[in-house]
Protein backbone atom coordinates (compact mmCIF):
# COMPACT_ATOMS: atom_id res chain seq x y z
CA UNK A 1 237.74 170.99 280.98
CA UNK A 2 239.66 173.36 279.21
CA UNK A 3 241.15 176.88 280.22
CA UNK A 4 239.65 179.45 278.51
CA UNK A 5 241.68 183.28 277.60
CA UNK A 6 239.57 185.80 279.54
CA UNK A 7 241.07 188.66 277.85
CA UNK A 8 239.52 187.40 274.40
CA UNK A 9 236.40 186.86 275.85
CA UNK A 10 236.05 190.21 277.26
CA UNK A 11 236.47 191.58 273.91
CA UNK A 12 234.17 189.35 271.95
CA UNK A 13 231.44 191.90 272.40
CA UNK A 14 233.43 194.27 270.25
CA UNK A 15 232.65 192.01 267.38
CA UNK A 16 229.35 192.54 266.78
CA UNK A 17 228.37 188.96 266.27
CA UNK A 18 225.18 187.85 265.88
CA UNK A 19 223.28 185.40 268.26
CA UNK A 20 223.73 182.52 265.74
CA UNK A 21 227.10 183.74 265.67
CA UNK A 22 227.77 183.44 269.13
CA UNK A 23 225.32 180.05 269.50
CA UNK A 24 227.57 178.32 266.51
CA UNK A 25 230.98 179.49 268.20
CA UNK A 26 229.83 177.89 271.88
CA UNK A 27 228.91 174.53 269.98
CA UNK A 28 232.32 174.99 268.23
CA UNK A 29 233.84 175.53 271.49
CA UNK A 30 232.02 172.42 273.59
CA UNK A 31 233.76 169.97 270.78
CA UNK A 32 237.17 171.38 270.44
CA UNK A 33 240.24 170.07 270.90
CA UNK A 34 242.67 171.65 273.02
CA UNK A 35 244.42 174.47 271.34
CA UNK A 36 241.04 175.21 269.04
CA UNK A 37 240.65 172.13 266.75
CA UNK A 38 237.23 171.64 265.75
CA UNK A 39 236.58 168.51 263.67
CA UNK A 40 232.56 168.50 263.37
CA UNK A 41 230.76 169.18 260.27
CA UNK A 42 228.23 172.45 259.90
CA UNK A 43 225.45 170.18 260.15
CA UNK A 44 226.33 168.54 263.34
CA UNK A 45 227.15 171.99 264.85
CA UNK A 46 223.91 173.05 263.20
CA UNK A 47 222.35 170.21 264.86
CA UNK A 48 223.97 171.00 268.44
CA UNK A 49 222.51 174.41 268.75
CA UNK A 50 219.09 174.03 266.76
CA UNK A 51 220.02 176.49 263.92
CA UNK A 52 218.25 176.13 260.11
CA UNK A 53 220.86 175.37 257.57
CA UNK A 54 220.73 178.58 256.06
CA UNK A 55 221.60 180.97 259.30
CA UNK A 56 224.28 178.19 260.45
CA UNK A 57 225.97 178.95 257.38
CA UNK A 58 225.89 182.93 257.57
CA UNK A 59 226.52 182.48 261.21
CA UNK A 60 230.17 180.56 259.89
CA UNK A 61 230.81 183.12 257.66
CA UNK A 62 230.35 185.99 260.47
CA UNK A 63 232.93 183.83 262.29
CA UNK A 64 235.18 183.27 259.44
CA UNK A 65 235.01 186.88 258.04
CA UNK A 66 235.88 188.38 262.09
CA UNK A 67 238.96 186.07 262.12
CA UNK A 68 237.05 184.22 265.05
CA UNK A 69 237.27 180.57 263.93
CA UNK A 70 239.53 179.75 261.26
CA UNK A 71 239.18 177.77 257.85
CA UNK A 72 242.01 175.65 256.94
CA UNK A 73 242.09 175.13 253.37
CA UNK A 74 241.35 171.97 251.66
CA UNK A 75 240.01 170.25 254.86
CA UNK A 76 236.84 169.11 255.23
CA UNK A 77 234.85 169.23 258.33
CA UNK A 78 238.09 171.16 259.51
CA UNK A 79 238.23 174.50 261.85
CA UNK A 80 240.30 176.16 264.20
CA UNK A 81 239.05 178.85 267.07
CA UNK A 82 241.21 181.95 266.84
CA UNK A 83 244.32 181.65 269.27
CA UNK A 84 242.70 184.35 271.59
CA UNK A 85 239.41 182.65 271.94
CA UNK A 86 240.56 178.84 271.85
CA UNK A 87 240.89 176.36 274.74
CA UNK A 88 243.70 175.17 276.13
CA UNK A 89 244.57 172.40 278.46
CA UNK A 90 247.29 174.02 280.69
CA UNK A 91 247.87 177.71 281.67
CA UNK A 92 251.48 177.43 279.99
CA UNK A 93 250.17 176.49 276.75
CA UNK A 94 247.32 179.04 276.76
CA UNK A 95 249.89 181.42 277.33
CA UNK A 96 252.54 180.06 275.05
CA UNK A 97 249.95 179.90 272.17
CA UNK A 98 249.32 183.38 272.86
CA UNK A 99 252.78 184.65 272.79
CA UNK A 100 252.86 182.73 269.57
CA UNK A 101 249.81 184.12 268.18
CA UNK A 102 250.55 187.59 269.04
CA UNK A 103 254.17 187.55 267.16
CA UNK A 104 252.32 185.76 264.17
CA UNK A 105 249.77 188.64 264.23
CA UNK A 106 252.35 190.78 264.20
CA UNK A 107 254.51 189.66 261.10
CA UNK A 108 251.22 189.29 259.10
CA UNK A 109 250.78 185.09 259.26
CA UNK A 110 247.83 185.22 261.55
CA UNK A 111 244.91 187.67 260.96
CA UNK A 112 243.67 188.91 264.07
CA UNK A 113 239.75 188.51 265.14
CA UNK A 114 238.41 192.07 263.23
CA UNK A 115 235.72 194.90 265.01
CA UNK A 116 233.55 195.31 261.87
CA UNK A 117 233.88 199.21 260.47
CA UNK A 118 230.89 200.94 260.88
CA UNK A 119 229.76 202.44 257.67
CA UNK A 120 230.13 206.05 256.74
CA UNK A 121 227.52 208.31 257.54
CA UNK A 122 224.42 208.45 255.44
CA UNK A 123 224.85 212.48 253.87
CA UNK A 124 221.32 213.50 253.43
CA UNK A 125 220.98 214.91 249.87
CA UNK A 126 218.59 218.04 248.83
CA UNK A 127 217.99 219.84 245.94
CA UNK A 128 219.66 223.31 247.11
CA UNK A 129 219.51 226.37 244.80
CA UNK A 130 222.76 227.53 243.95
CA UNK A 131 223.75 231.38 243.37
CA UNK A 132 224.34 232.31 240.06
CA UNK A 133 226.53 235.65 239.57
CA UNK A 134 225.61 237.62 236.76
């Protein structure tokens, strides 16, 4: 079993991920290696948590886009769970990868996971006579 980072977990709510979202990322999570290597395929994740092909994939790119799970590239069947939200096998590597994670954050090598920005207000727009000085 591997140790999980509670402090990432508390804030995965912040995310705003979807249930697919979340149902994808605990597959990725039951199959990854320690330190957040995942070496499955989308359709054997799909196939884990009973998703169509279709919301597996936007449920990846949720992940992907929040910084959650990681794309290396030119690897196929290749991913990697955030630092914060990956598994580790001892309590000195979790915390060593997260020492690591938060200087690489910090010197702009490592994105980290992203709260999506709300969008702006909606202005409601009316026709409004205007004053014309004579």
């Amino acid at each position: 079993m591997l140790i999980q980072a509670t402090l990432g977990f508390a804030q995965l709510h912040r995310l705003e991920l979807s249930k697919a979202a979340y149902d994808l990322l605990s597959a990725m999570m039951e199959v990854q290696r320690p330190g957040g290597e995942v070496n499955a395929s989308q359709a054997e994740l799909r196939a884990r948590v009973g998703l169509s092909k279709n919301r597996t994939s936007i449920a990846m790119s949720q992940l992907v886009e929040r910084n959650v799970v990681l794309r290396p590239e030119g690897r196929y069947r290749s991913y990697f769970i955030h630092p914060y939200f990956a598994g580790y096998a001892t309590v000195e590597e979790m915390e060593g990868a997260l020492r690591e994670a938060t200087e690489a954050i910090k010197a702009g090598a490592l994105a980290a996971p992203e709260v999506p920005t709300p969008p702006a207000p909606q202005r409601h727009l009316s026709a409004v006579p205007t004053r014309r000085s004579a």
